[in-house]
C-alpha atoms as a PDB file:
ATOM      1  CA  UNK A   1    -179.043-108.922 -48.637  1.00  0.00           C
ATOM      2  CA  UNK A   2    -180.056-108.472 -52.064  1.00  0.00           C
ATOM      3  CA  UNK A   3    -180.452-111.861 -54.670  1.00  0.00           C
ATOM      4  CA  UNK A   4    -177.745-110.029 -57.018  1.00  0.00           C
ATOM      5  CA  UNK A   5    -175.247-109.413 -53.831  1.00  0.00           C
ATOM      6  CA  UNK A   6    -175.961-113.207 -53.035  1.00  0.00           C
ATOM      7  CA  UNK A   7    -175.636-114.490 -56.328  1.00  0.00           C
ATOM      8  CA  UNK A   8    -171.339-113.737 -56.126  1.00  0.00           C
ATOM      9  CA  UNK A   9    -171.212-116.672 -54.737  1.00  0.00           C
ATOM     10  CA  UNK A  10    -171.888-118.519 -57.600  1.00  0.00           C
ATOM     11  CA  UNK A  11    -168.705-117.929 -58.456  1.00  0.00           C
ATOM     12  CA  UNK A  12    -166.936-119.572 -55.424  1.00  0.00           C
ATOM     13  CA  UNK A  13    -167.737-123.101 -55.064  1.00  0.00           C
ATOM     14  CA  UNK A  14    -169.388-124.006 -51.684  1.00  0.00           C
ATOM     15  CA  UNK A  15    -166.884-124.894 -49.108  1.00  0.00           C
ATOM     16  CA  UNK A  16    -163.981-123.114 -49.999  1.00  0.00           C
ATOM     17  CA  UNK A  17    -162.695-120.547 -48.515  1.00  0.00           C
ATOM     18  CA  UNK A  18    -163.397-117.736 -50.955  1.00  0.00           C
ATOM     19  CA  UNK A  19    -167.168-117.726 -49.776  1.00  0.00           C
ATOM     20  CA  UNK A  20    -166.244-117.270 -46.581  1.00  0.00           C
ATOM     21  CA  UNK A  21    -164.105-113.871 -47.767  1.00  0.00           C
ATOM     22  CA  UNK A  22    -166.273-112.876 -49.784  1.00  0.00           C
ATOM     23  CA  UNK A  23    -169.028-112.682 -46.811  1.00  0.00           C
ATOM     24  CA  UNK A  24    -166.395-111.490 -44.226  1.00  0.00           C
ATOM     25  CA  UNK A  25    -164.953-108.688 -46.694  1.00  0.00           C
ATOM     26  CA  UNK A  26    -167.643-107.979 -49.365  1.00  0.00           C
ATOM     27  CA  UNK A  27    -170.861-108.668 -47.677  1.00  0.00           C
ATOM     28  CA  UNK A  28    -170.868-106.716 -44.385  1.00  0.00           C
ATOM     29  CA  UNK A  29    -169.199-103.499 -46.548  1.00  0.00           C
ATOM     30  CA  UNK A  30    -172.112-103.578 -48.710  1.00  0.00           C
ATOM     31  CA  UNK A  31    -174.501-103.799 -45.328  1.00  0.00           C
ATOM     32  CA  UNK A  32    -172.841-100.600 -44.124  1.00  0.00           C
ATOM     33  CA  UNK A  33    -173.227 -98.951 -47.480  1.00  0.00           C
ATOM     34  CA  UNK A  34    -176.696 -99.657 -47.375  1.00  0.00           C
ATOM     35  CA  UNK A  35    -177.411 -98.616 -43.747  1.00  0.00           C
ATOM     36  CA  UNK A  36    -175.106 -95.395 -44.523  1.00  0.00           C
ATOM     37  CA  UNK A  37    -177.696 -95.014 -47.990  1.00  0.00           C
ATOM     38  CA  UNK A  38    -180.649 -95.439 -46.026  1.00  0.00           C
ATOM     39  CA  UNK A  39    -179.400 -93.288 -43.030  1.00  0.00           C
ATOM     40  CA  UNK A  40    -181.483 -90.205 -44.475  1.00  0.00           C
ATOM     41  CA  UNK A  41    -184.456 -92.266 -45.128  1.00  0.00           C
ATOM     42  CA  UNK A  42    -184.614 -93.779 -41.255  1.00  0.00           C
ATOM     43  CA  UNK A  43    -184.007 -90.490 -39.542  1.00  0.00           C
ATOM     44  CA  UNK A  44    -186.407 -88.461 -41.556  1.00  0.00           C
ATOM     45  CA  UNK A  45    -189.170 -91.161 -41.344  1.00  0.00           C
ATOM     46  CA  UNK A  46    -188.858 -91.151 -37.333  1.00  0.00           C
ATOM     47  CA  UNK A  47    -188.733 -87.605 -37.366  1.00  0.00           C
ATOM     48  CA  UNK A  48    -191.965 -87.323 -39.579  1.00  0.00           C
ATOM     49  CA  UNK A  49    -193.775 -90.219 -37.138  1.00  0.00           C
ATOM     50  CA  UNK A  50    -192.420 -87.945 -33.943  1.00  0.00           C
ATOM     51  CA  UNK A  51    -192.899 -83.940 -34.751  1.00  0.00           C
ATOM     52  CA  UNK A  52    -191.966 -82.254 -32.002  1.00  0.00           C
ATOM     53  CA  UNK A  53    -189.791 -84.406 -30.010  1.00  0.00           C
ATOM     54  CA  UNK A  54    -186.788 -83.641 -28.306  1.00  0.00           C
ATOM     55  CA  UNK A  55    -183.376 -85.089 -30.955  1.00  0.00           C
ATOM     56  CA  UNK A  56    -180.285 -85.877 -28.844  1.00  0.00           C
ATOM     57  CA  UNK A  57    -177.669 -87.317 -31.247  1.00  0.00           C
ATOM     58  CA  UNK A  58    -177.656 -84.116 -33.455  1.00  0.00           C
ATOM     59  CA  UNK A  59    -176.685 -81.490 -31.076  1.00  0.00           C
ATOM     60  CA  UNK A  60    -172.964 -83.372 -30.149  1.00  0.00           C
ATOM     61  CA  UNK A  61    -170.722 -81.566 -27.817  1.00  0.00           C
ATOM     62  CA  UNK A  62    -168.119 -78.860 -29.138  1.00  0.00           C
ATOM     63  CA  UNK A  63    -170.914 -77.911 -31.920  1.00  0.00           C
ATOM     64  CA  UNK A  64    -172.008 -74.515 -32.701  1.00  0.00           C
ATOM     65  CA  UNK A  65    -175.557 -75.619 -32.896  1.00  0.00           C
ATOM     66  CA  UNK A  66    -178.098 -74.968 -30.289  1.00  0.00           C
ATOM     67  CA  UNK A  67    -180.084 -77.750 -28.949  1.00  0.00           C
ATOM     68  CA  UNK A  68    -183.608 -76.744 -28.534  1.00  0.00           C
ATOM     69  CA  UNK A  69    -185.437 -76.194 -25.434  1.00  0.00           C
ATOM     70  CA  UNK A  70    -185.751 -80.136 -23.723  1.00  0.00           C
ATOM     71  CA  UNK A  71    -189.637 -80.845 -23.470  1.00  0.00           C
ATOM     72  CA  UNK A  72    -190.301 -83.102 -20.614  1.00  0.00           C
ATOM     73  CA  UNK A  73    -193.731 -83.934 -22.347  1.00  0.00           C
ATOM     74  CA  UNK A  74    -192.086 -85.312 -25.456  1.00  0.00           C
ATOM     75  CA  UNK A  75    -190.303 -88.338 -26.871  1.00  0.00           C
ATOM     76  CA  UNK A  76    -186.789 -88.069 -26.815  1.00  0.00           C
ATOM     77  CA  UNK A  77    -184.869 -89.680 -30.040  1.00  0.00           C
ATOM     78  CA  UNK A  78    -181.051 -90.255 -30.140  1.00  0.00           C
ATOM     79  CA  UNK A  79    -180.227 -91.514 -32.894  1.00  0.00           C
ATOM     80  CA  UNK A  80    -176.233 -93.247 -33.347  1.00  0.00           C
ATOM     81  CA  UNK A  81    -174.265 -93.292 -36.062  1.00  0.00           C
ATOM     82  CA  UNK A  82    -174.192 -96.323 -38.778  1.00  0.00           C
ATOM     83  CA  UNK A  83    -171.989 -98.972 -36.936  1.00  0.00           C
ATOM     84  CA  UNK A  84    -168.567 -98.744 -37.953  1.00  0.00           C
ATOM     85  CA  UNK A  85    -166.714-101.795 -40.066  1.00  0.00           C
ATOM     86  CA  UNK A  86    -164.446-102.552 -36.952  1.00  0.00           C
ATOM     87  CA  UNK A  87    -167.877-103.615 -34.848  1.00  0.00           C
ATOM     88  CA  UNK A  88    -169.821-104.768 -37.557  1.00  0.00           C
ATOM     89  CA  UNK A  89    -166.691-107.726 -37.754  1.00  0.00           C
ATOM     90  CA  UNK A  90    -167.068-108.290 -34.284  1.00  0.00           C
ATOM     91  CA  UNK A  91    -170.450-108.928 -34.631  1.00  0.00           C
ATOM     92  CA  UNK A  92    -169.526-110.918 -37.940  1.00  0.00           C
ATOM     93  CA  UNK A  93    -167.055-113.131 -35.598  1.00  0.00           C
ATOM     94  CA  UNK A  94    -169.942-113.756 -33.314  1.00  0.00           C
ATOM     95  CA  UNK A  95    -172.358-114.737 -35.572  1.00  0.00           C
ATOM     96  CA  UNK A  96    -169.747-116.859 -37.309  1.00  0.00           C
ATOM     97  CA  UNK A  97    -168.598-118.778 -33.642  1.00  0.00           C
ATOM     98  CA  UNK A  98    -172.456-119.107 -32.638  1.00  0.00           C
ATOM     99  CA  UNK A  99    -173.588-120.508 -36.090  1.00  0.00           C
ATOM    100  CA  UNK A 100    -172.414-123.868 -37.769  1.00  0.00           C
ATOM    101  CA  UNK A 101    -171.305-124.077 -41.638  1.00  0.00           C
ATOM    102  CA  UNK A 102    -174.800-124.565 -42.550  1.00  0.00           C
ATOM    103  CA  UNK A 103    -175.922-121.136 -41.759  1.00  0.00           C
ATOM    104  CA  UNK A 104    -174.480-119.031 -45.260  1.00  0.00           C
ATOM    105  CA  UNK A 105    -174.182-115.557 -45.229  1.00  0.00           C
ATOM    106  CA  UNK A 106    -173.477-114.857 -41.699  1.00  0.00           C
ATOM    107  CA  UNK A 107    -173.259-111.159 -42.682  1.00  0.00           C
ATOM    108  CA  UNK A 108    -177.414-110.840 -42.817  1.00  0.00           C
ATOM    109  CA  UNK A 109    -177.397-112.114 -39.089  1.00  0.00           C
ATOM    110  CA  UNK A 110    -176.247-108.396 -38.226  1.00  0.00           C
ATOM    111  CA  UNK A 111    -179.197-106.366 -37.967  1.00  0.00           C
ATOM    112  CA  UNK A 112    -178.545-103.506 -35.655  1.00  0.00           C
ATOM    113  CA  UNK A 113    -176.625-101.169 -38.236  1.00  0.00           C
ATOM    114  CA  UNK A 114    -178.814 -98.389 -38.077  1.00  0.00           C
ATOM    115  CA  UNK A 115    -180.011 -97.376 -34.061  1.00  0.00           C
ATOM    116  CA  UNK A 116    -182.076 -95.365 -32.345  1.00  0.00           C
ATOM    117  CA  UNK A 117    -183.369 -94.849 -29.092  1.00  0.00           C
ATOM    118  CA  UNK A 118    -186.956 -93.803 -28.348  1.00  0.00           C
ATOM    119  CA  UNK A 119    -187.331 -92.527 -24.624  1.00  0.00           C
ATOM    120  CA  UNK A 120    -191.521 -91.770 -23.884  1.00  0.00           C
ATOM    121  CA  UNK A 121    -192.327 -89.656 -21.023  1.00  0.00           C
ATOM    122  CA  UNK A 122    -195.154 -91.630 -20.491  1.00  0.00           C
ATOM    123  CA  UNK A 123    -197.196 -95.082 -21.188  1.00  0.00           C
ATOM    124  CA  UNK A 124    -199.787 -93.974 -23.639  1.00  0.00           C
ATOM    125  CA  UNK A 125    -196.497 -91.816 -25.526  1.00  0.00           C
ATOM    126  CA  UNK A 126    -195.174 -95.538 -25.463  1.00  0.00           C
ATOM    127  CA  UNK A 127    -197.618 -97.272 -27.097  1.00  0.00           C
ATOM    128  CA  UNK A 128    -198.380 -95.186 -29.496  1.00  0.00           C
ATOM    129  CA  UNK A 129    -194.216 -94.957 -30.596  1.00  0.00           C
ATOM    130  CA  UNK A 130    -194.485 -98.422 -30.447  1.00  0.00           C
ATOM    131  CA  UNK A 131    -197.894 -98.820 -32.535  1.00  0.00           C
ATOM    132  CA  UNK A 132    -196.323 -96.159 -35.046  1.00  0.00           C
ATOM    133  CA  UNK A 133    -193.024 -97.649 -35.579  1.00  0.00           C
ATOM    134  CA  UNK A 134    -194.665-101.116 -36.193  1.00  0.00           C
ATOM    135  CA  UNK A 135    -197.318-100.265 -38.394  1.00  0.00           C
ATOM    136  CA  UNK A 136    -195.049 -97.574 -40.902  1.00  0.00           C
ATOM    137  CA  UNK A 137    -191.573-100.343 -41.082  1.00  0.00           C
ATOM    138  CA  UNK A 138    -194.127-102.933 -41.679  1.00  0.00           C
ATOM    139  CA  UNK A 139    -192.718-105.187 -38.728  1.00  0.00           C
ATOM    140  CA  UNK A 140    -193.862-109.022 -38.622  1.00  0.00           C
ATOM    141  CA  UNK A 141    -192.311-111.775 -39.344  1.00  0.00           C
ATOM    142  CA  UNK A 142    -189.940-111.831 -41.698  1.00  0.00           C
ATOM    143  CA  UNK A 143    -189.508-108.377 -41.940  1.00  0.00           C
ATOM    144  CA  UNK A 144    -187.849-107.702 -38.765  1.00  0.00           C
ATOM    145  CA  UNK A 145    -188.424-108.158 -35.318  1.00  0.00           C
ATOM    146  CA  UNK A 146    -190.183-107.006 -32.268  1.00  0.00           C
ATOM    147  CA  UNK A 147    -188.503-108.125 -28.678  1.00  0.00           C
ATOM    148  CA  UNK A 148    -190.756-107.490 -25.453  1.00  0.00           C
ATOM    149  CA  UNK A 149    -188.763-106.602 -22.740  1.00  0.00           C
ATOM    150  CA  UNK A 150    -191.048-104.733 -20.105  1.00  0.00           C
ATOM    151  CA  UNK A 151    -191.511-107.900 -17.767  1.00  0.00           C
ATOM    152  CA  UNK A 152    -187.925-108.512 -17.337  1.00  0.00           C
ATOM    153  CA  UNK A 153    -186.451-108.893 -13.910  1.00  0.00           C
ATOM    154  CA  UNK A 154    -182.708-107.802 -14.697  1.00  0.00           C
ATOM    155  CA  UNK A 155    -181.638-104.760 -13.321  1.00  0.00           C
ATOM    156  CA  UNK A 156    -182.587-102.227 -16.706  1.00  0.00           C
ATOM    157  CA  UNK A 157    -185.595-100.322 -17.465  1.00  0.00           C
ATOM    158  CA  UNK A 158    -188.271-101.720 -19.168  1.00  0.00           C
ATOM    159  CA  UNK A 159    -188.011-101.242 -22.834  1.00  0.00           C
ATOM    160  CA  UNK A 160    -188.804-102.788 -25.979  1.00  0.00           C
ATOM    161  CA  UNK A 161    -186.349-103.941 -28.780  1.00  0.00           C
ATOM    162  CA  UNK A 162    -187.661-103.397 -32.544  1.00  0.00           C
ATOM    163  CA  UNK A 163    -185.630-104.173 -35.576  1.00  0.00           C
ATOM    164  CA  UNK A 164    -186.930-102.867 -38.889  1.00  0.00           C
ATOM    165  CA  UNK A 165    -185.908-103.641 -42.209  1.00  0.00           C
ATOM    166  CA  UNK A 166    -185.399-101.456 -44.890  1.00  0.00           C
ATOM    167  CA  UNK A 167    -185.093-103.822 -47.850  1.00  0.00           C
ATOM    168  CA  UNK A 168    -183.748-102.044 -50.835  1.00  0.00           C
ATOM    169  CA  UNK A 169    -182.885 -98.716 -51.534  1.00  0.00           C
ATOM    170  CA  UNK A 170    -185.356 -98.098 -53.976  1.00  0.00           C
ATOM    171  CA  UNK A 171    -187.463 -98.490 -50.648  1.00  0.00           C
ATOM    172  CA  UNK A 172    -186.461 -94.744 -50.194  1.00  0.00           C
ATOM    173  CA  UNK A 173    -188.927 -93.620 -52.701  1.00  0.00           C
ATOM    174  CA  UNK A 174    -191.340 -93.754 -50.351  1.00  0.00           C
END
């Protein structure tokens, strides 16, 4: 969330109930604004870092498009549409029942606005997505997240969870 987005509250005084509306109402449409700005930007970058692999989410059912031949040797991307407003609130209502008053704007808590899904056909294709995604959205601390999920003994594939940030929209200069 931007310092200019965040400094509206200024004029709300803490603890009323305006804040609270202006997070619920104002803040998560301006999230979805930016992750529907920087929709371009995300797809084209994982499509630069991944020539060649096989796209799912483009070639929808009922389309007139073609998908192109599947390559069993590539990495598959699907890639979902922004989250809509009626799941980013449900997320917001989460965030808001799991978090005490202290913890103002819930609305940056939601970070999974933009998705994709990188399936490797391999372990070296794996760690070199993984390496690749890492190194070119910057992730460390503070700048998203990386959640290591390969040893896990529920009943899912191993997979890794990475959140990226894009912080601005002037990042999409680059």
């Amino acid at each position: 969330m931007s310092a200019e987005a965040l400094s509206l509250q200024q004029d709300y005084p803490a603890g009323t109930n305006m804040r609270n509306e202006l997070d619920k109402h104002i803040y998560t449409r301006l999230l979805l604004f930016n992750a529907n700005a920087t929709y371009a930007y995300f797809r084209s970058t994982l499509m630069r870092l991944f020539l060649g692999a096989n796209i799912k989410s483009e070639f929808k059912k009922g389309t007139s498009r073609k998908a192109p031949p599947h390559n069993p040797d590539a990495l598959t991307i699907s890639l979902a549409p922004v989250k809509g407003l009626e799941r980013t609130l449900v997320k917001f209502h989460e965030y808001a029942t799991e978090n005490d008053a202290a913890q103002w704007p819930i609305t940056p808590l939601i970070r999974d606005s933009l998705r994709a899904k990188i399936e490797a056909p391999d372990g070296d294709s794996f760690v070199n997505a993984t390496t690749a995604i890492i190194s070119t959205f910057d992730v460390r601390s503070g700048n998203g997240r990386f959640k290591n999920k390969l040893m896990t003994k529920k009943h899912t594939p191993p997979n890794v969870l990475i959140n990226v940030v894009v912080n601005r929209c002037s990042d999409l200069s680059h």
